[in-house]
Protein backbone atom coordinates (compact mmCIF):
# COMPACT_ATOMS: atom_id res chain seq x y z
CA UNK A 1 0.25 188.68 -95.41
CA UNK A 2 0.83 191.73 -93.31
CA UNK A 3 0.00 191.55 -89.55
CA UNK A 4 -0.40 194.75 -86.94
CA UNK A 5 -0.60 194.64 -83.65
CA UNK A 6 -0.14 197.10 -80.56
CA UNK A 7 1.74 195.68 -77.11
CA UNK A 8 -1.64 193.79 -75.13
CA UNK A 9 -4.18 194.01 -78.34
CA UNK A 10 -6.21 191.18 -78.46
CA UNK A 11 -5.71 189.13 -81.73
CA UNK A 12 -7.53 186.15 -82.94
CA UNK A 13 -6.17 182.75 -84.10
CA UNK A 14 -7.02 182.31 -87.49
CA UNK A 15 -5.14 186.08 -88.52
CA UNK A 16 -2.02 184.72 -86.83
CA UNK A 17 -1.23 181.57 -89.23
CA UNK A 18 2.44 182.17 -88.46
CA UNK A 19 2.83 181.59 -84.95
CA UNK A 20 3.89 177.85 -83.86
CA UNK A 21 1.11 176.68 -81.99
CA UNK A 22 -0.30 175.48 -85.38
CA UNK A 23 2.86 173.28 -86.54
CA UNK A 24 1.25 170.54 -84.05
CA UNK A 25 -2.38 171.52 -85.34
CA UNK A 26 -2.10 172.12 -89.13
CA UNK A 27 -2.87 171.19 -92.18
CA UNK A 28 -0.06 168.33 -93.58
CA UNK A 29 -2.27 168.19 -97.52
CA UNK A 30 -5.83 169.15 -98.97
CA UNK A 31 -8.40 170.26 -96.77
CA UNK A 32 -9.33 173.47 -98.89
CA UNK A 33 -12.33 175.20 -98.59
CA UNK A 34 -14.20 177.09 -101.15
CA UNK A 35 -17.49 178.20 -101.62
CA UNK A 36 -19.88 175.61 -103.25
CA UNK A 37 -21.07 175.83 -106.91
CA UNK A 38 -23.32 176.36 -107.63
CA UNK A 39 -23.25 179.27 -105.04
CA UNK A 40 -25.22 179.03 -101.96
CA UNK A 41 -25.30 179.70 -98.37
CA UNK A 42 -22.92 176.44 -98.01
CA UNK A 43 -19.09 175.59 -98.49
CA UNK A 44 -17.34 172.84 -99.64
CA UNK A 45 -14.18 171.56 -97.03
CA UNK A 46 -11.74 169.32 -99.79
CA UNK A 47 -10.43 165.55 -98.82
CA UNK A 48 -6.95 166.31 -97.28
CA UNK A 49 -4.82 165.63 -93.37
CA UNK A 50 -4.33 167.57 -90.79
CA UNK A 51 -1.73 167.52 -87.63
CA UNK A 52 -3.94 167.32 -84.44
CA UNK A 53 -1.22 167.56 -81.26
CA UNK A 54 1.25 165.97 -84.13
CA UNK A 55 -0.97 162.72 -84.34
CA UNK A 56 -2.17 162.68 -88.33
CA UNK A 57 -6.09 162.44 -89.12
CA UNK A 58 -7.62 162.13 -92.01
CA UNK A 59 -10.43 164.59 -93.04
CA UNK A 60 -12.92 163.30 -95.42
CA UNK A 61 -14.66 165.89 -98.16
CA UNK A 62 -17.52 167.83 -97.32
CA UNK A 63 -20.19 168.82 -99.99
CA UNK A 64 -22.71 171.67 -98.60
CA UNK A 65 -21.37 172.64 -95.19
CA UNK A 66 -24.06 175.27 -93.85
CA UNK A 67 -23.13 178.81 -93.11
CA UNK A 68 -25.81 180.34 -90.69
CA UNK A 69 -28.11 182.74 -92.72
CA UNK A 70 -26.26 186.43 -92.69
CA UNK A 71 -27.54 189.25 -90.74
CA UNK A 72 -29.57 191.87 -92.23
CA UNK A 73 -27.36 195.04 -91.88
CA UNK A 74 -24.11 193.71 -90.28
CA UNK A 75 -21.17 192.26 -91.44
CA UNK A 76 -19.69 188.80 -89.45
CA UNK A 77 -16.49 186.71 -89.65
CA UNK A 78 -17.33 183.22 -89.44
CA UNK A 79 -14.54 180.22 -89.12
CA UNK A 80 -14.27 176.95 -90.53
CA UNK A 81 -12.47 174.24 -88.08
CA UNK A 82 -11.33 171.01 -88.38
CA UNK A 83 -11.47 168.76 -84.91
CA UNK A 84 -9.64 165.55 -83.70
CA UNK A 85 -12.29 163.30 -85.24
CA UNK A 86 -11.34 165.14 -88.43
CA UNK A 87 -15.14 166.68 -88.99
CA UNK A 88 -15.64 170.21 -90.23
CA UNK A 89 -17.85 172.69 -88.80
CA UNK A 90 -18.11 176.25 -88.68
CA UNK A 91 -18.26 178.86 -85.34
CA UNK A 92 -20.37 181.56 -86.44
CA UNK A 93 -18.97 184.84 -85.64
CA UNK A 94 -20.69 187.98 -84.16
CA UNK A 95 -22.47 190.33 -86.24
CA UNK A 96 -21.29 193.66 -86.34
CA UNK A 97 -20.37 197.39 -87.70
CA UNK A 98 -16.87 196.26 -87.67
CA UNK A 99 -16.82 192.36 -87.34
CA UNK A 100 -14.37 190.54 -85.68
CA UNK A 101 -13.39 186.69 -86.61
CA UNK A 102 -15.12 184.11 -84.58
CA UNK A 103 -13.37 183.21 -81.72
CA UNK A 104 -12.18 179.72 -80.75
CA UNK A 105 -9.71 177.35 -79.04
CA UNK A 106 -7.14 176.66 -81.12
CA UNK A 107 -5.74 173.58 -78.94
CA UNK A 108 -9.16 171.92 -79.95
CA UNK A 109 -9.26 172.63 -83.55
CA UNK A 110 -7.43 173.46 -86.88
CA UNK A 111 -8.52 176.24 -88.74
CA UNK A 112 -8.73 176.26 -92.34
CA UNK A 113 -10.44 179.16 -93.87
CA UNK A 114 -12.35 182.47 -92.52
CA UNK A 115 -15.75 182.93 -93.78
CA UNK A 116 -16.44 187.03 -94.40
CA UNK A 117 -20.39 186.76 -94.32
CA UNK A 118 -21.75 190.57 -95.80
CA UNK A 119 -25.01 191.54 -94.95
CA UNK A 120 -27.53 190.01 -96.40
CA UNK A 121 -25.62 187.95 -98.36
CA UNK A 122 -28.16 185.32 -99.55
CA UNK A 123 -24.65 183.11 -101.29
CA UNK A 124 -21.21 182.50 -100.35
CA UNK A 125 -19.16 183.25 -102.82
CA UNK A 126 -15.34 182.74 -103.76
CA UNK A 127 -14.47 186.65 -102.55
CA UNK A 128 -15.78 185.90 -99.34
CA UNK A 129 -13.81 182.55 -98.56
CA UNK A 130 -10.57 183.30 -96.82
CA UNK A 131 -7.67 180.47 -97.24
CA UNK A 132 -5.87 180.25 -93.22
CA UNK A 133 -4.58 176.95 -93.60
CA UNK A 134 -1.33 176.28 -91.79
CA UNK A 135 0.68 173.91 -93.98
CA UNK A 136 2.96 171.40 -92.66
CA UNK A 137 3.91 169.04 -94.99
CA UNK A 138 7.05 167.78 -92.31
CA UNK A 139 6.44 165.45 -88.79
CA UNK A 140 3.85 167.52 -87.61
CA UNK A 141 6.38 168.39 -84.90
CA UNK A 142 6.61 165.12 -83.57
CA UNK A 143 9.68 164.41 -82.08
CA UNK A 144 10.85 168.08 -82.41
CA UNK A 145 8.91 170.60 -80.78
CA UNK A 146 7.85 170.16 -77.14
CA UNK A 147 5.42 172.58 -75.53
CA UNK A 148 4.98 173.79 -71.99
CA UNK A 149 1.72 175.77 -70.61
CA UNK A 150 2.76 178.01 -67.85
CA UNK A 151 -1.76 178.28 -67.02
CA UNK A 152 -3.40 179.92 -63.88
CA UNK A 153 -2.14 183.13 -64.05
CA UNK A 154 -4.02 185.69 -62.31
CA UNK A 155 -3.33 189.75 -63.02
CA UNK A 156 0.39 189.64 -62.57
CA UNK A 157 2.57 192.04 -64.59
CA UNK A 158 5.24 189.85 -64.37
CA UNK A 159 5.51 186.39 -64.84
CA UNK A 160 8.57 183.62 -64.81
CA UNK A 161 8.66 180.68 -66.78
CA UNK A 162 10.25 177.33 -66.37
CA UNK A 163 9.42 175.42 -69.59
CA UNK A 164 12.85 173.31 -69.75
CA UNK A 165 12.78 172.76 -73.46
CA UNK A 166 16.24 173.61 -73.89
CA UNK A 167 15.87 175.77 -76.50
CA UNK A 168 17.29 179.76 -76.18
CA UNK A 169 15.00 180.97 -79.18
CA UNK A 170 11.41 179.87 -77.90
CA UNK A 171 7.89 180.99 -79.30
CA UNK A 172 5.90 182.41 -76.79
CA UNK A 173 2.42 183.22 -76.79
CA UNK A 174 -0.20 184.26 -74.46
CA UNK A 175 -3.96 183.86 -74.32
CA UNK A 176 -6.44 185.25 -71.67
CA UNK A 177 -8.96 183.37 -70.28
CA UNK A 178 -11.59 184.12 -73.53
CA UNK A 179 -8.80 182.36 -75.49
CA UNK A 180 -7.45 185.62 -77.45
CA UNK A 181 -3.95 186.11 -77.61
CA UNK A 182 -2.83 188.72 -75.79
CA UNK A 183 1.23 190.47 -76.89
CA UNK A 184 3.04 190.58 -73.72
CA UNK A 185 4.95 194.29 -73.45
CA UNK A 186 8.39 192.03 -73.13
CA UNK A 187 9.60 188.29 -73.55
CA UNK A 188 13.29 188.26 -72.15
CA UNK A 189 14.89 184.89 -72.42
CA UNK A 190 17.08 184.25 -69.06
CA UNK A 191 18.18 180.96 -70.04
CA UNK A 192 17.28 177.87 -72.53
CA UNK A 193 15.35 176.72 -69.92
CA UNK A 194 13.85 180.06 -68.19
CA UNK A 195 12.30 183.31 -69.66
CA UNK A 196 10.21 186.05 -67.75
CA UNK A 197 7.11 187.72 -69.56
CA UNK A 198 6.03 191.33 -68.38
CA UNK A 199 2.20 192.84 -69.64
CA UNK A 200 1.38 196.72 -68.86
CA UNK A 201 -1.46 195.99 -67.55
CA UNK A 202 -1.44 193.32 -65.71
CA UNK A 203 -2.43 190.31 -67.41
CA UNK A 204 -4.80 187.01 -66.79
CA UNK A 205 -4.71 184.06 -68.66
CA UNK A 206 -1.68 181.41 -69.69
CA UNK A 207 1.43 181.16 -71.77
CA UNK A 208 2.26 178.96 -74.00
CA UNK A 209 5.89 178.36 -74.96
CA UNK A 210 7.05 176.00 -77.78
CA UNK A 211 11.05 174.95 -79.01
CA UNK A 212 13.50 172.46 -78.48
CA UNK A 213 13.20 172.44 -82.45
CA UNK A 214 16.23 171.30 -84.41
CA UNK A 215 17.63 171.42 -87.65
CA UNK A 216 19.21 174.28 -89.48
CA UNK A 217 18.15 176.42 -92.07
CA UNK A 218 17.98 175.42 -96.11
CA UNK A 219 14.97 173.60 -97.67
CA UNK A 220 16.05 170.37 -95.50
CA UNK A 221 15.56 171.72 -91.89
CA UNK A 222 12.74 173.48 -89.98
CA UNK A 223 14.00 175.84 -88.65
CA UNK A 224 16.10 179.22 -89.95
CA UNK A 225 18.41 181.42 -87.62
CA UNK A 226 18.44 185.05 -89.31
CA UNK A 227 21.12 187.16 -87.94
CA UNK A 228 20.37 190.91 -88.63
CA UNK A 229 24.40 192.14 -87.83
CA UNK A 230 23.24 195.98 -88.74
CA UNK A 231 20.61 198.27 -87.15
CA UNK A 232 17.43 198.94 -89.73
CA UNK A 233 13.89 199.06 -89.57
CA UNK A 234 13.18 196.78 -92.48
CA UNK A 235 14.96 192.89 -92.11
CA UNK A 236 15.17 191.04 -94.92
CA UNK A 237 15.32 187.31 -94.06
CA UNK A 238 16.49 184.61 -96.94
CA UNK A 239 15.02 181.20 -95.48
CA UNK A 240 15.01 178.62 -98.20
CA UNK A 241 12.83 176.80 -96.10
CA UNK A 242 10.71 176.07 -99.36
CA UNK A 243 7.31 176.98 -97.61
CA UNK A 244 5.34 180.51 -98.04
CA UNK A 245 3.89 180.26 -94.52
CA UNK A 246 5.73 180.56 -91.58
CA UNK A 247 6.37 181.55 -88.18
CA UNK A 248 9.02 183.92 -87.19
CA UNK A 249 10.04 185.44 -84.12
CA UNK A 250 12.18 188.16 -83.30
CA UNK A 251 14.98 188.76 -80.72
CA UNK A 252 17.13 192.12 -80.17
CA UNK A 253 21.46 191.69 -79.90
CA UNK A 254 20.01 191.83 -75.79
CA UNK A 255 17.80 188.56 -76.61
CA UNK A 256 14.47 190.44 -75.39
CA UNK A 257 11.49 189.94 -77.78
CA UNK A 258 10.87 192.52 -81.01
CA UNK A 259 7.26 192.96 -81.54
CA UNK A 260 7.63 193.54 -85.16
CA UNK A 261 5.39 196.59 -87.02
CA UNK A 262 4.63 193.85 -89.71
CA UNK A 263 5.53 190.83 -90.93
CA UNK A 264 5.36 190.22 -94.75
CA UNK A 265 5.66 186.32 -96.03
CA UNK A 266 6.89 187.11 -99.60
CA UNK A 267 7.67 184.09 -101.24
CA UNK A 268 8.69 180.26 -100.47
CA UNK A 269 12.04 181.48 -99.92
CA UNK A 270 11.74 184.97 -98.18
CA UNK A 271 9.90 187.41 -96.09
CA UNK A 272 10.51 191.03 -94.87
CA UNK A 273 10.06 192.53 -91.46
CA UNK A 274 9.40 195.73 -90.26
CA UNK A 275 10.06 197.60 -87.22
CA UNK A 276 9.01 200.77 -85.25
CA UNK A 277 12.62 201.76 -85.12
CA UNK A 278 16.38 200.34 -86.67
CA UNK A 279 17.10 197.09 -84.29
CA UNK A 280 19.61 194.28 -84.84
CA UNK A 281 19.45 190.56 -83.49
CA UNK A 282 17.95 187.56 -84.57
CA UNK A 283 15.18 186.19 -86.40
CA UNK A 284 14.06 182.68 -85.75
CA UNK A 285 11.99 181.43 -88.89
CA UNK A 286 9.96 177.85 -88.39
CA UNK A 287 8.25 176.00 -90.90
């Protein structure tokens, strides 16, 4: 998975299966969706459990869930979503020349596939059904990740945050007020306990910011501290954490926040970052 983004491009949940927010809304086993057989304008959601908040629901299978009927000569991105009651449903996206996927809170449901619905397309078929379930088989983060929301933030270029989750490598992420995440232009980390965001322009919305999370790296922890000791472009990180999806986030030898050129999840065991120019510093990889 390779993911591209500019400084203040708006970006969409379900494309951004590696950020932390979904450890606490995830999927811990099943849930797969696929497209039903024989093929129709439906999908089937598989028996599995998800991690809503870190409480565990169970999500029952679903034989035949509709997808609205496609548009004639546009293109949409539709997403399947899992809610605390553990019911599936879909949030038709908008049809279009270049379609965009659906758009959605992602504090009030799990996503587990995207839906690419052609023009009329009179079947869903397997090509179509996107896989952007975040798996984590763990705690759910219960216990070890806390989460502050830093909300009400109204065109300000710079903003401090007090989260107080002890923790000097925290995920940050911001959303505006549509719910679309939004990169800031810099994250620097003042303390384990502070950090100021800055946004060119001037940004409205909130900011979430997750850590306090604990245990080292290996297949036993959740967590993986990559230290990158020389300047490159391209950072190979070693994990071990024994899960192909996961979150990582960057920090130069200053501590500010790297927005990374891409971000490719390789394997169980690695995954390889590039940059816009050589850096060094740290990468934090969570499972």
């Amino acid at each position: 998975m390779v993911l591209k983004f500019q400084p203040n491009e708006r970006a969409f949940a379900p494309d951004l299966n590696n950020m932390a927010l979904q450890l606490q809304y995830s999927v811990k086993t099943g849930v797969v969706v696929s497209a039903s057989s024989p093929n129709a304008m439906t999908v089937d959601v598989a028996v599995g459990t998800i991690w809503f908040n870190g409480a565990e629901i169970s999500v029952p299978a679903v034989l035949g869930l509709p997808i609205t009927a496609a548009h004639p000569s546009l293109d949409r991105i539709d997403v399947v979503l899992i809610n605390s009651s553990g019911v599936a449903s879909v949030i038709t996206g908008t049809p279009a020349t270049t379609p965009k996927t659906a758009s959605y809170d992602p504090t009030s449901y799990v996503a587990v596939a995207r839906i690419f619905v052609d023009d009329g397309s009179v079947a869903i078929i397997p090509s179509q059904v996107t896989d952007v379930r975040v798996i984590n088989a763990g705690t759910g983060g219960v216990g070890t990740i806390g989460k502050y929301v830093e909300s009400g933030i109204v065109s300000q270029s710079t903003v401090s945050v007090t989260h107080n989750l002890d923790d000097l490598e925290p995920v940050v992420q911001c959303y505006d007020n549509f719910l679309n995440m939004i990169f800031p232009s810099t994250v620097v980390v003042n303390s384990s306990n502070n950090l100021t965001v800055t946004f060119t322009p001037a940004f409205t919305g909130k900011i979430v910011v997750q850590g306090g999370v604990t245990g080292g790296g290996g297949s036993g922890g959740v967590t993986y501290v990559h230290n990158q000791v020389t300047s490159s472009t391209t950072w190979t990180i070693v994990h071990n954490l024994g899960q192909q999806i996961v979150q990582v986030m960057l920090y130069d030898s200053a501590g500010l926040w790297i927005q990374p050129q891409s971000i490719q999840l390789n394997s169980s065991t690695q995954c390889t970052v590039t940059l816009l120019s050589p850096e060094s510093g740290q990468a934090i990889v969570i499972r």
